[in-house]
Protein backbone atom coordinates (compact mmCIF):
# COMPACT_ATOMS: atom_id res chain seq x y z
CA UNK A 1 30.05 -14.42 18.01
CA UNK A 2 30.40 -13.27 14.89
CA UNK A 3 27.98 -15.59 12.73
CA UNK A 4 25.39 -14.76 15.64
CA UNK A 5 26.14 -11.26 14.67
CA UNK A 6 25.41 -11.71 11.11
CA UNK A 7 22.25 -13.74 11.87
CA UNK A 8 20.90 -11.15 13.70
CA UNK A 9 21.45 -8.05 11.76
CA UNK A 10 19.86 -10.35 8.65
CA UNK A 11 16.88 -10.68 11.12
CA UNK A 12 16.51 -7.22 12.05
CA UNK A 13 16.64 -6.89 8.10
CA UNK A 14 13.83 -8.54 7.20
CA UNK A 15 12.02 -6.97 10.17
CA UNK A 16 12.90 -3.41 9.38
CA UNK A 17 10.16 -3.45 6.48
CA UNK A 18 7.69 -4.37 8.78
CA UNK A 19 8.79 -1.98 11.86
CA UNK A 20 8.14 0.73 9.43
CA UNK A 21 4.84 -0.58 8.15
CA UNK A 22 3.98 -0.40 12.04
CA UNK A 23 5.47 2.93 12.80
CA UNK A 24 3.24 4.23 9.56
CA UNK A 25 0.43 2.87 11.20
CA UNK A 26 1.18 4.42 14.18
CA UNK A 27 1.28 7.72 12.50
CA UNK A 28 -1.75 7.08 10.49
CA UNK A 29 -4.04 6.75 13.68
CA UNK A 30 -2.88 9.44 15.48
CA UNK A 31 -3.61 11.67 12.46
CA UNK A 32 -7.01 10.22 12.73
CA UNK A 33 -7.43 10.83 15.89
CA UNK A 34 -6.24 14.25 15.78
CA UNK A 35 -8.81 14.68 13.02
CA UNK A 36 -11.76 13.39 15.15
CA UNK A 37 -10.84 15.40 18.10
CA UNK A 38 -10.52 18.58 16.55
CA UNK A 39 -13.92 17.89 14.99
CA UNK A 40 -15.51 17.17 18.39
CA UNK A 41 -14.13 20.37 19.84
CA UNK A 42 -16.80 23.26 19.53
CA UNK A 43 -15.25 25.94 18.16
CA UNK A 44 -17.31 29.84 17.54
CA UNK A 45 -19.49 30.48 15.25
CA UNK A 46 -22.65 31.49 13.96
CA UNK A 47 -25.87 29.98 14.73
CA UNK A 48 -27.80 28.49 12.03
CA UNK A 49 -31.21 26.50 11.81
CA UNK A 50 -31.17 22.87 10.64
CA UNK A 51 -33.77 20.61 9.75
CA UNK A 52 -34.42 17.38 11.03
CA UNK A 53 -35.24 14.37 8.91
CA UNK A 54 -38.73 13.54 10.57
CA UNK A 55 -39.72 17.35 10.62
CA UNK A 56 -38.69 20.17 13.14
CA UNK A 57 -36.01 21.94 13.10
CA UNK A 58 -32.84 22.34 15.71
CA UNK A 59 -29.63 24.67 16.01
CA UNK A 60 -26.41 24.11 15.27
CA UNK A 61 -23.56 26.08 15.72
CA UNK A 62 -21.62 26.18 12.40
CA UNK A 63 -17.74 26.67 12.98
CA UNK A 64 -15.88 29.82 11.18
CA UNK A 65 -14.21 29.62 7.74
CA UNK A 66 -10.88 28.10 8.80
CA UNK A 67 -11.84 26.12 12.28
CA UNK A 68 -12.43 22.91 12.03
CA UNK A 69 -15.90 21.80 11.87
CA UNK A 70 -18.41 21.01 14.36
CA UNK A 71 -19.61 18.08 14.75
CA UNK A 72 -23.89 18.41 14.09
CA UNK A 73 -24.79 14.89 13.29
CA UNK A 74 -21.68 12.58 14.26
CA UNK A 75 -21.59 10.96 10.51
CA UNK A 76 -18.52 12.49 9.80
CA UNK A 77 -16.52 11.60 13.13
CA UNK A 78 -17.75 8.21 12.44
CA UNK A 79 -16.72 8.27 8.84
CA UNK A 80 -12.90 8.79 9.43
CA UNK A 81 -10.48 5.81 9.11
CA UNK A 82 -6.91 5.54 8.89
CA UNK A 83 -7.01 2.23 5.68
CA UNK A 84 -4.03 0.26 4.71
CA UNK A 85 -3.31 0.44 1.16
CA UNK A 86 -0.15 -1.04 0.47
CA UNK A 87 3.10 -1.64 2.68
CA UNK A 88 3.81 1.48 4.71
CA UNK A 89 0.87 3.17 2.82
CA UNK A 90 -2.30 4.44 4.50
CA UNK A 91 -4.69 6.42 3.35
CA UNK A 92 -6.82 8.98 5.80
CA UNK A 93 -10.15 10.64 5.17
CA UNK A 94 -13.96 10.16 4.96
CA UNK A 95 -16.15 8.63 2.01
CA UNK A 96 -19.30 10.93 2.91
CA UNK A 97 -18.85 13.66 -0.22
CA UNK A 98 -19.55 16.54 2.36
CA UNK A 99 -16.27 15.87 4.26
CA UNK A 100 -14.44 17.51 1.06
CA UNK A 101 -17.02 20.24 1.08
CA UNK A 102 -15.76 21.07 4.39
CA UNK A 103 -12.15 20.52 3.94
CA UNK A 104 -11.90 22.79 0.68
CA UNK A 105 -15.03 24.74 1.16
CA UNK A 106 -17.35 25.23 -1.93
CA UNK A 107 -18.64 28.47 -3.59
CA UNK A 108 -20.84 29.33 -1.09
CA UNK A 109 -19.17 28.26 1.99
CA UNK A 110 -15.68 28.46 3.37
CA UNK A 111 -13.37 25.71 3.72
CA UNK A 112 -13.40 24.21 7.14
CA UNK A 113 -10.21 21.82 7.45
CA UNK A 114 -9.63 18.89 9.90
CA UNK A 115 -7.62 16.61 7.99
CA UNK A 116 -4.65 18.51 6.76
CA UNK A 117 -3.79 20.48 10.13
CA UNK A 118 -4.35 16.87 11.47
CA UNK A 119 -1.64 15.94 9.30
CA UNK A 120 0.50 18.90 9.44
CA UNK A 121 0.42 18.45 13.25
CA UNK A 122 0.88 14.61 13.49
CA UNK A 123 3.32 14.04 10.32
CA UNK A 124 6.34 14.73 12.43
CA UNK A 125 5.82 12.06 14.87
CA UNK A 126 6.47 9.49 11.56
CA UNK A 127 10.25 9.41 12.41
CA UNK A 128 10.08 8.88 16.18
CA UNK A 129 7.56 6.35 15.65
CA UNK A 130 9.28 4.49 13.26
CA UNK A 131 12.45 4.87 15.24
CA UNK A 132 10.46 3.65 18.19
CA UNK A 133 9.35 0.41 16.60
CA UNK A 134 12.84 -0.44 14.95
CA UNK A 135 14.36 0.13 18.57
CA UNK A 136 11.67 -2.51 20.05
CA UNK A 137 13.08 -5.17 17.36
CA UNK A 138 16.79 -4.52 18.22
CA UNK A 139 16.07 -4.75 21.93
CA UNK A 140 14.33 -7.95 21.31
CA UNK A 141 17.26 -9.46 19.48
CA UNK A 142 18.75 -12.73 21.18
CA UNK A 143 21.61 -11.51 23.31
């Protein structure tokens, strides 16, 4: 019983690294999600007159300073991505340089955030989720 023992708490050793690789994962994406949602969601603002690449014109409704922004042409939904970096290291964001325009604002225009209060709503979940992948190894320890 005892070697058993032994062989599977060195087991669930070498698995722990990877259970909280997974559960970081898992925390990643829903920030992500939370990100794209809260950029889908139409929140007030004013109305303002876009252009279109092949000529016209077409309204969009700009969020306020502090809402998350709306999304106009879907580039920057699409743009998000939750990207493994390293063991139990993502990183979160957008490559389009507009997304940090938005995020921080710019002289002209106020910041519009949607990744940190995706983060600051989501980052709590990293314990339970890394809990509930280390509890999914233990439970499938030989018994």
């Amino acid at each position: 019983g005892q070697r058993d023992f032994r062989s599977q708490m060195k087991s669930l050793g070498a698995a722990f690294d990877d259970a909280v690789d997974q559960g970081v994962f898992v925390t990643a994406n829903e920030i992500r999600t939370y990100a794209i949602k809260s950029i889908q969601e139409t929140s007030s603002g004013n109305q303002v007159q876009r252009s279109r690449q092949g000529g016209g014109t077409y309204t969009h409704t700009a969020a306020a300073t502090g809402q998350a922004p709306n999304t106009d042409t879907g580039k920057l939904v699409a743009s998000i991505a939750a990207e493994r970096v390293g063991k139990a290291r993502y990183h979160i964001g957008s490559g389009l340089d507009y997304a940090n325009w938005l995020e921080f604002g710019t002289k002209k225009m106020g910041a519009r955030p949607w990744l940190q209060p995706a983060f600051r709503a989501r980052q709590n979940n990293l314990i339970s989720n890394i809990s509930e992948v280390v509890e999914d190894y233990i439970d499938r320890l030989p018994k």
